[in-house]
PDB file of N, CA and C in Angstrom:
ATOM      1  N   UNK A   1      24.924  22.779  33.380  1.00  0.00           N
ATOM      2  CA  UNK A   1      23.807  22.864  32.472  1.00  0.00           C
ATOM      3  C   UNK A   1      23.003  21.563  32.489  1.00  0.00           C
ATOM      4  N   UNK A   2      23.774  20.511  32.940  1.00  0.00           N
ATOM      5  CA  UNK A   2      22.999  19.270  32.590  1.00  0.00           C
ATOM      6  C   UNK A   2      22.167  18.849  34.147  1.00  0.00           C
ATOM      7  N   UNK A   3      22.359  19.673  35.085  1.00  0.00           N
ATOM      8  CA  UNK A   3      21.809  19.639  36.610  1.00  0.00           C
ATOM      9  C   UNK A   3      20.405  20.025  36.073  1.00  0.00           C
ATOM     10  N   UNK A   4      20.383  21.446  34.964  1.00  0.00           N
ATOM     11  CA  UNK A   4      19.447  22.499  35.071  1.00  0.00           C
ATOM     12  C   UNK A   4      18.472  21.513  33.971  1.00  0.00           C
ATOM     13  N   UNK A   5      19.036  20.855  33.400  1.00  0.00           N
ATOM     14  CA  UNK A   5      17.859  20.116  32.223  1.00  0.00           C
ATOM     15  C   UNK A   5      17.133  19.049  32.861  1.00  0.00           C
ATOM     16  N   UNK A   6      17.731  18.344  34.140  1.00  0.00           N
ATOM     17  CA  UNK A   6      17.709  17.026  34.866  1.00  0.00           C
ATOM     18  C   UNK A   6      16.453  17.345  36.005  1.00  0.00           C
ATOM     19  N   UNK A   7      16.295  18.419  36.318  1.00  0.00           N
ATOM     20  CA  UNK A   7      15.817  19.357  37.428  1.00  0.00           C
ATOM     21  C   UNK A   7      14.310  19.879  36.886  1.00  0.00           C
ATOM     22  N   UNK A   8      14.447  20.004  35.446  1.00  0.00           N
ATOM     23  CA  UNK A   8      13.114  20.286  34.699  1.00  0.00           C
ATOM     24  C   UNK A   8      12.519  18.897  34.065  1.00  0.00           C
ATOM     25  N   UNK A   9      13.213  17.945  33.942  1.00  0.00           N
ATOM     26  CA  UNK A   9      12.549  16.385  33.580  1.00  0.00           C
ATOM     27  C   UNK A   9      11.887  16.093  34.371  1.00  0.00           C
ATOM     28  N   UNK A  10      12.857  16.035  36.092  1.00  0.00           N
ATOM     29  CA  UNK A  10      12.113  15.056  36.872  1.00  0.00           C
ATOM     30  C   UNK A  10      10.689  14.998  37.607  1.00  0.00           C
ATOM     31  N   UNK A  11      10.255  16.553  37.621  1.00  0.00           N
ATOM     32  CA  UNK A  11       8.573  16.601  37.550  1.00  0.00           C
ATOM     33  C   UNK A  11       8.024  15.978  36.634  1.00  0.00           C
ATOM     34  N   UNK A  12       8.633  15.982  35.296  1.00  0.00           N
ATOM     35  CA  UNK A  12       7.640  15.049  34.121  1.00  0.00           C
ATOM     36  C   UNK A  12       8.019  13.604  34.269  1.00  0.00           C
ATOM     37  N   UNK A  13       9.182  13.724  35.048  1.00  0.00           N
ATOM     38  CA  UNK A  13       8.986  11.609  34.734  1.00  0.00           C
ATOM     39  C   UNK A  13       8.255  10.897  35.553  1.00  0.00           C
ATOM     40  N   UNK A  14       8.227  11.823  36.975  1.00  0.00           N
ATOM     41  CA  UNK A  14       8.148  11.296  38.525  1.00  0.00           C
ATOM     42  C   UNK A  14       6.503  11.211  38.555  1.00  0.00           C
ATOM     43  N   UNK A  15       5.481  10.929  37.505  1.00  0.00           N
ATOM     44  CA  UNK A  15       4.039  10.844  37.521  1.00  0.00           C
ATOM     45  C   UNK A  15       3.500   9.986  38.283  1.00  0.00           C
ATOM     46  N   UNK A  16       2.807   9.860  39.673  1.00  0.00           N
ATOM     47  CA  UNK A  16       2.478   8.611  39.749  1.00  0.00           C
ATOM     48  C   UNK A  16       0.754   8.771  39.984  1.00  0.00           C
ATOM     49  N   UNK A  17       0.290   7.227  39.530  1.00  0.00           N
ATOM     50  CA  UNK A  17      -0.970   7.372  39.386  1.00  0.00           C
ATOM     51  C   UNK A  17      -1.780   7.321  41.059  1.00  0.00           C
ATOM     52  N   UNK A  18      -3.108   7.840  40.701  1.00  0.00           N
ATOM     53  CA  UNK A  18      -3.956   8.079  41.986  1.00  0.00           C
ATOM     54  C   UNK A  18      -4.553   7.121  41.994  1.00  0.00           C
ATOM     55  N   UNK A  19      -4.532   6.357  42.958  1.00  0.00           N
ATOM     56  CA  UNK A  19      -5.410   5.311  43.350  1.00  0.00           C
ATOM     57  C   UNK A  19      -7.002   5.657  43.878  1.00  0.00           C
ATOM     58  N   UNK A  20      -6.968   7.282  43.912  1.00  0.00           N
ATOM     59  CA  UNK A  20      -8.123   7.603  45.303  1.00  0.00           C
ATOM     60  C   UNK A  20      -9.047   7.997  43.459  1.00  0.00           C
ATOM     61  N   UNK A  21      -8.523   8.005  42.455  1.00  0.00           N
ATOM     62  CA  UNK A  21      -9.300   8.613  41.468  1.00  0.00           C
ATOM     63  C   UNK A  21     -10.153   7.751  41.041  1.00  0.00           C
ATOM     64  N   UNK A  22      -9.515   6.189  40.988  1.00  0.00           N
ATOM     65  CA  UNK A  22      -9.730   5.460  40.411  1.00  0.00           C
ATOM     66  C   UNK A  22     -11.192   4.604  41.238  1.00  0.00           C
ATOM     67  N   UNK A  23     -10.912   5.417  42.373  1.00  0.00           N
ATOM     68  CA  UNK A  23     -12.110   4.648  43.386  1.00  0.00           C
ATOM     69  C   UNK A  23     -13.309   5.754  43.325  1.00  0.00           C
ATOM     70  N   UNK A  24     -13.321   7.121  43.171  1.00  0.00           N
ATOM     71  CA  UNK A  24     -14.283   7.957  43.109  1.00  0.00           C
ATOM     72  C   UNK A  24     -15.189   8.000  41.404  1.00  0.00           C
ATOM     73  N   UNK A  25     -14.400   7.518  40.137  1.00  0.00           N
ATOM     74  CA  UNK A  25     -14.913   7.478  39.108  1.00  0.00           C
ATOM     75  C   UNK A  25     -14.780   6.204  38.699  1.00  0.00           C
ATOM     76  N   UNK A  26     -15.482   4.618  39.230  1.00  0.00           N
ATOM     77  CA  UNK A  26     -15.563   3.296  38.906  1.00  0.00           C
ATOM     78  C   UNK A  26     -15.922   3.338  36.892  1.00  0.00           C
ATOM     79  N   UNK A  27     -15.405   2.514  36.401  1.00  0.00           N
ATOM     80  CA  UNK A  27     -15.520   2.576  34.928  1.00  0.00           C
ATOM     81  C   UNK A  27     -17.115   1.196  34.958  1.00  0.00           C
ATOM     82  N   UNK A  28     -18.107   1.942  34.729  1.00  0.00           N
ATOM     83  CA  UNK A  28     -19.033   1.377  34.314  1.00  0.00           C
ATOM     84  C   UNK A  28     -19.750   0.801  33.306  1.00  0.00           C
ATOM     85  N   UNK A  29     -19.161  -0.506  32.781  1.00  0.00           N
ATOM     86  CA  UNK A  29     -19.409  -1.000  31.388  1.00  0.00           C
ATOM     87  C   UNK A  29     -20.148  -2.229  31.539  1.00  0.00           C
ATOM     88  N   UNK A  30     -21.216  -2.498  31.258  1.00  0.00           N
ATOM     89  CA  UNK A  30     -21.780  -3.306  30.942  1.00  0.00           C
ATOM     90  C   UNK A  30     -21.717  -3.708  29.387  1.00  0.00           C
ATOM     91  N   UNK A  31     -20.832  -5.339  28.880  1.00  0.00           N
ATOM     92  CA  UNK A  31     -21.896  -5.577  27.909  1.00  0.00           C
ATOM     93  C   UNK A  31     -22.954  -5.892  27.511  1.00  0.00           C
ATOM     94  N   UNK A  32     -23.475  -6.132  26.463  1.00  0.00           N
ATOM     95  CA  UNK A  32     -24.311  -6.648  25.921  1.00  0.00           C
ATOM     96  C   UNK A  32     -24.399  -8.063  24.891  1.00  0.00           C
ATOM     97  N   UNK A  33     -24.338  -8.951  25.559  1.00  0.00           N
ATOM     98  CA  UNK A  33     -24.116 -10.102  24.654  1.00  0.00           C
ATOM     99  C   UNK A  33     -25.472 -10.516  23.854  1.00  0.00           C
ATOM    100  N   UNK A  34     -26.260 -10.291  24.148  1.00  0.00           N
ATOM    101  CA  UNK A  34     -27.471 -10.371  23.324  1.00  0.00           C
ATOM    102  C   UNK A  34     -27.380  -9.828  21.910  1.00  0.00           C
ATOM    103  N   UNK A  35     -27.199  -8.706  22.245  1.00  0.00           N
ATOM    104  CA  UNK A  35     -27.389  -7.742  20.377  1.00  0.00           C
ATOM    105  C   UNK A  35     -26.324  -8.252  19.893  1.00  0.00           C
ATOM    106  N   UNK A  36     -26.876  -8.276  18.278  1.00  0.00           N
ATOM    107  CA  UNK A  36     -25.419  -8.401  17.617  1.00  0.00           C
ATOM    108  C   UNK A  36     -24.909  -7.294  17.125  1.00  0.00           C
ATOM    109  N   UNK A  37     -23.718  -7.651  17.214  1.00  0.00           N
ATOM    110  CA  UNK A  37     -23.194  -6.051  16.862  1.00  0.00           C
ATOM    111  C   UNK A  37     -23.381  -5.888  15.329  1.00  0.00           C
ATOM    112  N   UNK A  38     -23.656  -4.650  14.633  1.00  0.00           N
ATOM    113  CA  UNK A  38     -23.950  -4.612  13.209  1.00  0.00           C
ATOM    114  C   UNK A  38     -22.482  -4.395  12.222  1.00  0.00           C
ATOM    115  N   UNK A  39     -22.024  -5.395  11.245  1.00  0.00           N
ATOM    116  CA  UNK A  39     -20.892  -5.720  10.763  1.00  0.00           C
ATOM    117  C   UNK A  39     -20.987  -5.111   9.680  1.00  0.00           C
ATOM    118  N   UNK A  40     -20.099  -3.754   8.990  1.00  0.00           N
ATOM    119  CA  UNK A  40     -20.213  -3.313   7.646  1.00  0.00           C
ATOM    120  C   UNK A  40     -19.394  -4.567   6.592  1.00  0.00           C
ATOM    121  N   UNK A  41     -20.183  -5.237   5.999  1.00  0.00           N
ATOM    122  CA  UNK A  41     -19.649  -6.210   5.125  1.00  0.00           C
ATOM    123  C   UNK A  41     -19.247  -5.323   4.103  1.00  0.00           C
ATOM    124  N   UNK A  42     -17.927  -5.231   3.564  1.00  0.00           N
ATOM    125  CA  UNK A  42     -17.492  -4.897   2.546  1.00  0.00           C
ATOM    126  C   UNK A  42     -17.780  -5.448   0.886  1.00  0.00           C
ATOM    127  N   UNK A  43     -18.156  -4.853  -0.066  1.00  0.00           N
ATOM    128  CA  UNK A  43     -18.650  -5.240  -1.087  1.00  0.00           C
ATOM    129  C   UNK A  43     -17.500  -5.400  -2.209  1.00  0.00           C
ATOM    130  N   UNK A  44     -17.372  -5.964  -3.492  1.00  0.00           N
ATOM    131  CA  UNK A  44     -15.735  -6.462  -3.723  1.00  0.00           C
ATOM    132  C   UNK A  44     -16.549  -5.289  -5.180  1.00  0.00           C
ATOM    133  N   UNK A  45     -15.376  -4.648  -5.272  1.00  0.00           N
ATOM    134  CA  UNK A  45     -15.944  -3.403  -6.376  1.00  0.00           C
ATOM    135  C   UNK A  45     -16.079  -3.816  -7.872  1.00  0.00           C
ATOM    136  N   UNK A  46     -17.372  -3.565  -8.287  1.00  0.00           N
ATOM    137  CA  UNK A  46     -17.562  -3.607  -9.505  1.00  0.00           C
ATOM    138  C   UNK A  46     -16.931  -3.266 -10.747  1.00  0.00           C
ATOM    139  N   UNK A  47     -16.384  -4.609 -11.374  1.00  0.00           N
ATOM    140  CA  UNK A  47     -15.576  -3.858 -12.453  1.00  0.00           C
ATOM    141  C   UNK A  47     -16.720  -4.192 -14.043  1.00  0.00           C
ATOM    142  N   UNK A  48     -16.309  -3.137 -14.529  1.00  0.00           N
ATOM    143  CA  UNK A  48     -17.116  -2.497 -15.909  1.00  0.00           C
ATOM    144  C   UNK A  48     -16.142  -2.704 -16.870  1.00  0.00           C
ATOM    145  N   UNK A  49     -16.957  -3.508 -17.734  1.00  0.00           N
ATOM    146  CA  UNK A  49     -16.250  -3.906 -19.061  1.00  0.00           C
ATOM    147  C   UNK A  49     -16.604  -3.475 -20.017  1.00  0.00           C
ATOM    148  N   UNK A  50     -15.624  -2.717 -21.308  1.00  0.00           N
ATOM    149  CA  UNK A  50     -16.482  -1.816 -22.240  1.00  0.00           C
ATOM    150  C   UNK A  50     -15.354  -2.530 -22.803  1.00  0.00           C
ATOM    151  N   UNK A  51     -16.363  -3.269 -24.465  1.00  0.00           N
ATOM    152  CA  UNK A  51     -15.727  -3.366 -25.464  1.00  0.00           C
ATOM    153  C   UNK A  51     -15.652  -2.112 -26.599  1.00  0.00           C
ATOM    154  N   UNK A  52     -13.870  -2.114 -26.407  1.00  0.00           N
ATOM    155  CA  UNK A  52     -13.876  -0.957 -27.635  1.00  0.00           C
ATOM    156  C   UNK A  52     -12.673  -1.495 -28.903  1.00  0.00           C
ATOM    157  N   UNK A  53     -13.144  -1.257 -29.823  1.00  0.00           N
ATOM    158  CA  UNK A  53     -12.717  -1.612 -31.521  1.00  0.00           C
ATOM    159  C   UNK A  53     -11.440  -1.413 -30.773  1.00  0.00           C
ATOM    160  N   UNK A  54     -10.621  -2.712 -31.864  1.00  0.00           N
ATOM    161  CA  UNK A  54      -8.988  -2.326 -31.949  1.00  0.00           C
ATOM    162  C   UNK A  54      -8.701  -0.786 -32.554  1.00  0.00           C
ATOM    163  N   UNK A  55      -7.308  -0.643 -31.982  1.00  0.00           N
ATOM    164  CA  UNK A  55      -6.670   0.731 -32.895  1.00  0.00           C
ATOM    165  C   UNK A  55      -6.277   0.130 -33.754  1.00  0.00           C
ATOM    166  N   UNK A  56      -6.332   0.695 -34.876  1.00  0.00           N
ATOM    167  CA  UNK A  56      -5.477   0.338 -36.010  1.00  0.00           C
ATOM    168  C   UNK A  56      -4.670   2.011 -36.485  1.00  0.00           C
ATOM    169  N   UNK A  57      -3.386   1.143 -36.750  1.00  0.00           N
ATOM    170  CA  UNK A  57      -2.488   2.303 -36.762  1.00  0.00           C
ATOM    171  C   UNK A  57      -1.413   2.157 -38.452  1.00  0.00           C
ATOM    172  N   UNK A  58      -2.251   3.324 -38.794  1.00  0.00           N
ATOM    173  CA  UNK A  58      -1.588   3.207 -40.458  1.00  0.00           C
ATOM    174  C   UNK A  58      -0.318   3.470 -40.468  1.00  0.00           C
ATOM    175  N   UNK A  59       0.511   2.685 -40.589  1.00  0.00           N
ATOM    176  CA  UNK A  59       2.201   2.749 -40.879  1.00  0.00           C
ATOM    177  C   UNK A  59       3.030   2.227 -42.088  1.00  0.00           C
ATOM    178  N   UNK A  60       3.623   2.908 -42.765  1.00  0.00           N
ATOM    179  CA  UNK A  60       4.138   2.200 -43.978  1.00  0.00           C
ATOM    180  C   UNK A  60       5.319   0.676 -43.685  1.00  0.00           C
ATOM    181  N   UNK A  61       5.201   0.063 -44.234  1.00  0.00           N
ATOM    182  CA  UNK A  61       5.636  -1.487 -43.735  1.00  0.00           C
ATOM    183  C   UNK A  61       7.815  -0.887 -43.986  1.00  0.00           C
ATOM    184  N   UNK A  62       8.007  -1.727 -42.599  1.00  0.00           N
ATOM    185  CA  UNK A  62       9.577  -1.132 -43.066  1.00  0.00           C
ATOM    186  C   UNK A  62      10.079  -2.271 -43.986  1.00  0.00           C
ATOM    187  N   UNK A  63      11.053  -1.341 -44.734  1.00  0.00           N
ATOM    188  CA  UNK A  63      12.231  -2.502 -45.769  1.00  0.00           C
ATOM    189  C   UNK A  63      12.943  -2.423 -45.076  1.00  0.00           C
ATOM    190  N   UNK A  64      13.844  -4.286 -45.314  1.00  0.00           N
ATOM    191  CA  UNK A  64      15.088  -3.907 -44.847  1.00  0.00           C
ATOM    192  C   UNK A  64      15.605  -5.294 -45.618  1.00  0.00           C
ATOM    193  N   UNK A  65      16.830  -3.937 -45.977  1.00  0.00           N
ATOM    194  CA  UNK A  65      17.865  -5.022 -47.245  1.00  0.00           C
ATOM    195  C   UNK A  65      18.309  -6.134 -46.187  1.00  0.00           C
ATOM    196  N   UNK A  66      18.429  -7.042 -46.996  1.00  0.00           N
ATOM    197  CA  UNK A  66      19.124  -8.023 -45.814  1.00  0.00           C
ATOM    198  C   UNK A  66      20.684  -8.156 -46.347  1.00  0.00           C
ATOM    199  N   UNK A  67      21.062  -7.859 -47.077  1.00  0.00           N
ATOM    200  CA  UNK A  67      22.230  -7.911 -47.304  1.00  0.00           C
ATOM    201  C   UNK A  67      23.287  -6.860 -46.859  1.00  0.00           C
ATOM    202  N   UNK A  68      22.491  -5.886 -46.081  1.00  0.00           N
ATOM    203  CA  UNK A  68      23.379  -4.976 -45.563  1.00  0.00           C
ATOM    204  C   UNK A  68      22.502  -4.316 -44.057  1.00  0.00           C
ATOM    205  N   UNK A  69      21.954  -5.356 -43.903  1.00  0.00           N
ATOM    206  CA  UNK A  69      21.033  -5.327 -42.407  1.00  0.00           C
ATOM    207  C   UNK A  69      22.055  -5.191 -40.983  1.00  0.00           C
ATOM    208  N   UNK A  70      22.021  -4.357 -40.501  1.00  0.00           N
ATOM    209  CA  UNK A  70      23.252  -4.598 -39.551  1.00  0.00           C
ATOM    210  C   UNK A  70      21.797  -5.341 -37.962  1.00  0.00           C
ATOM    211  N   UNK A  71      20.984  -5.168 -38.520  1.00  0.00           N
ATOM    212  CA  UNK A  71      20.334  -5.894 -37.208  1.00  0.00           C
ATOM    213  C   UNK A  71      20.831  -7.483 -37.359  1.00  0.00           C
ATOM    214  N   UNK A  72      20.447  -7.921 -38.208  1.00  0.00           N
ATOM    215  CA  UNK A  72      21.060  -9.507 -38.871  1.00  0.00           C
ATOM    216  C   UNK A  72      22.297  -9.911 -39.149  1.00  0.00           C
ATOM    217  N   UNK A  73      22.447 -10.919 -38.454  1.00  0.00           N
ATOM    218  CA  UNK A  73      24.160 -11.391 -38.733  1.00  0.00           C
ATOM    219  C   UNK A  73      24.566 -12.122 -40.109  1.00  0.00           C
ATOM    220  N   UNK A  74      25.358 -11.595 -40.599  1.00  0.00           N
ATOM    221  CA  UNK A  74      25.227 -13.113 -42.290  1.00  0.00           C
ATOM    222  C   UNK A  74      25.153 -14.026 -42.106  1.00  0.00           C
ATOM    223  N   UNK A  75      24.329 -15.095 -42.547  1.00  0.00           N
ATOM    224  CA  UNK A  75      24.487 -16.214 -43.276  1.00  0.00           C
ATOM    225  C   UNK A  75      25.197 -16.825 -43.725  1.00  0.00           C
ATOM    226  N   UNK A  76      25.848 -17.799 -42.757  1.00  0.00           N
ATOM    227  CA  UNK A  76      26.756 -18.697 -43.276  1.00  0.00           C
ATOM    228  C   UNK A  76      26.561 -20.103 -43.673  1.00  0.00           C
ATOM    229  N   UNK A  77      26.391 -20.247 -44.555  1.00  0.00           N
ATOM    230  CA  UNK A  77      26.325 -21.875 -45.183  1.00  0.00           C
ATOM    231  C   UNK A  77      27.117 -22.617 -45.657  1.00  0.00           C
ATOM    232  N   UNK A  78      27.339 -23.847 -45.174  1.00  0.00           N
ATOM    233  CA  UNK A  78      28.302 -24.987 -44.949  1.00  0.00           C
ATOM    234  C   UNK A  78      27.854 -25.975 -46.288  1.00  0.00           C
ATOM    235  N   UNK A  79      28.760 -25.902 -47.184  1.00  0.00           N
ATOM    236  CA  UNK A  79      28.878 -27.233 -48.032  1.00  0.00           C
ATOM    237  C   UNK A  79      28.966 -28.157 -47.892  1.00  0.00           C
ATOM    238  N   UNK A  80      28.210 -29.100 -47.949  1.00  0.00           N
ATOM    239  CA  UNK A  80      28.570 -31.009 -47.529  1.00  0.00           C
ATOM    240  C   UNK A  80      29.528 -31.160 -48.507  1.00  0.00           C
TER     241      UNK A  80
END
């Protein structure tokens, strides 16, 4: 099986280039050093500033006992 896969590659690997092509269609490029070439300068994007009022957000103020606050650690105070 691996003769029969080896046998269908080697037409695709075995490419070689034509030299006789390369002499019947010469690549004809002239530059042009005169003109300048035209450069899209990129423009740095406009940013838009809109002042808008703070939110204000009505919330009732939290209590918190401090004597049984478990966010807060007690208070310990040292007697001189």
């Amino acid at each position: 099986m691996l003769d029969e896969v080896e046998d269908e590659v080697e037409p695709l690997v075995e490419l070689e280039f034509d030299d006789e092509v390369e002499d019947e269609m010469p690549l004809d490029v002239e530059l042009d050093d005169a003109t300048p070439l035209e450069v899209e300068e990129d423009e740095p994007p406009v940013e838009v500033l809109v002042e808008e009022p703070p939110v204000e957000v009505d919330e009732p103020p939290v209590e918190v006992d401090d004597d049984t606050s478990p966010l807060l650690p007690p208070l310990e105070v040292e007697d001189e």
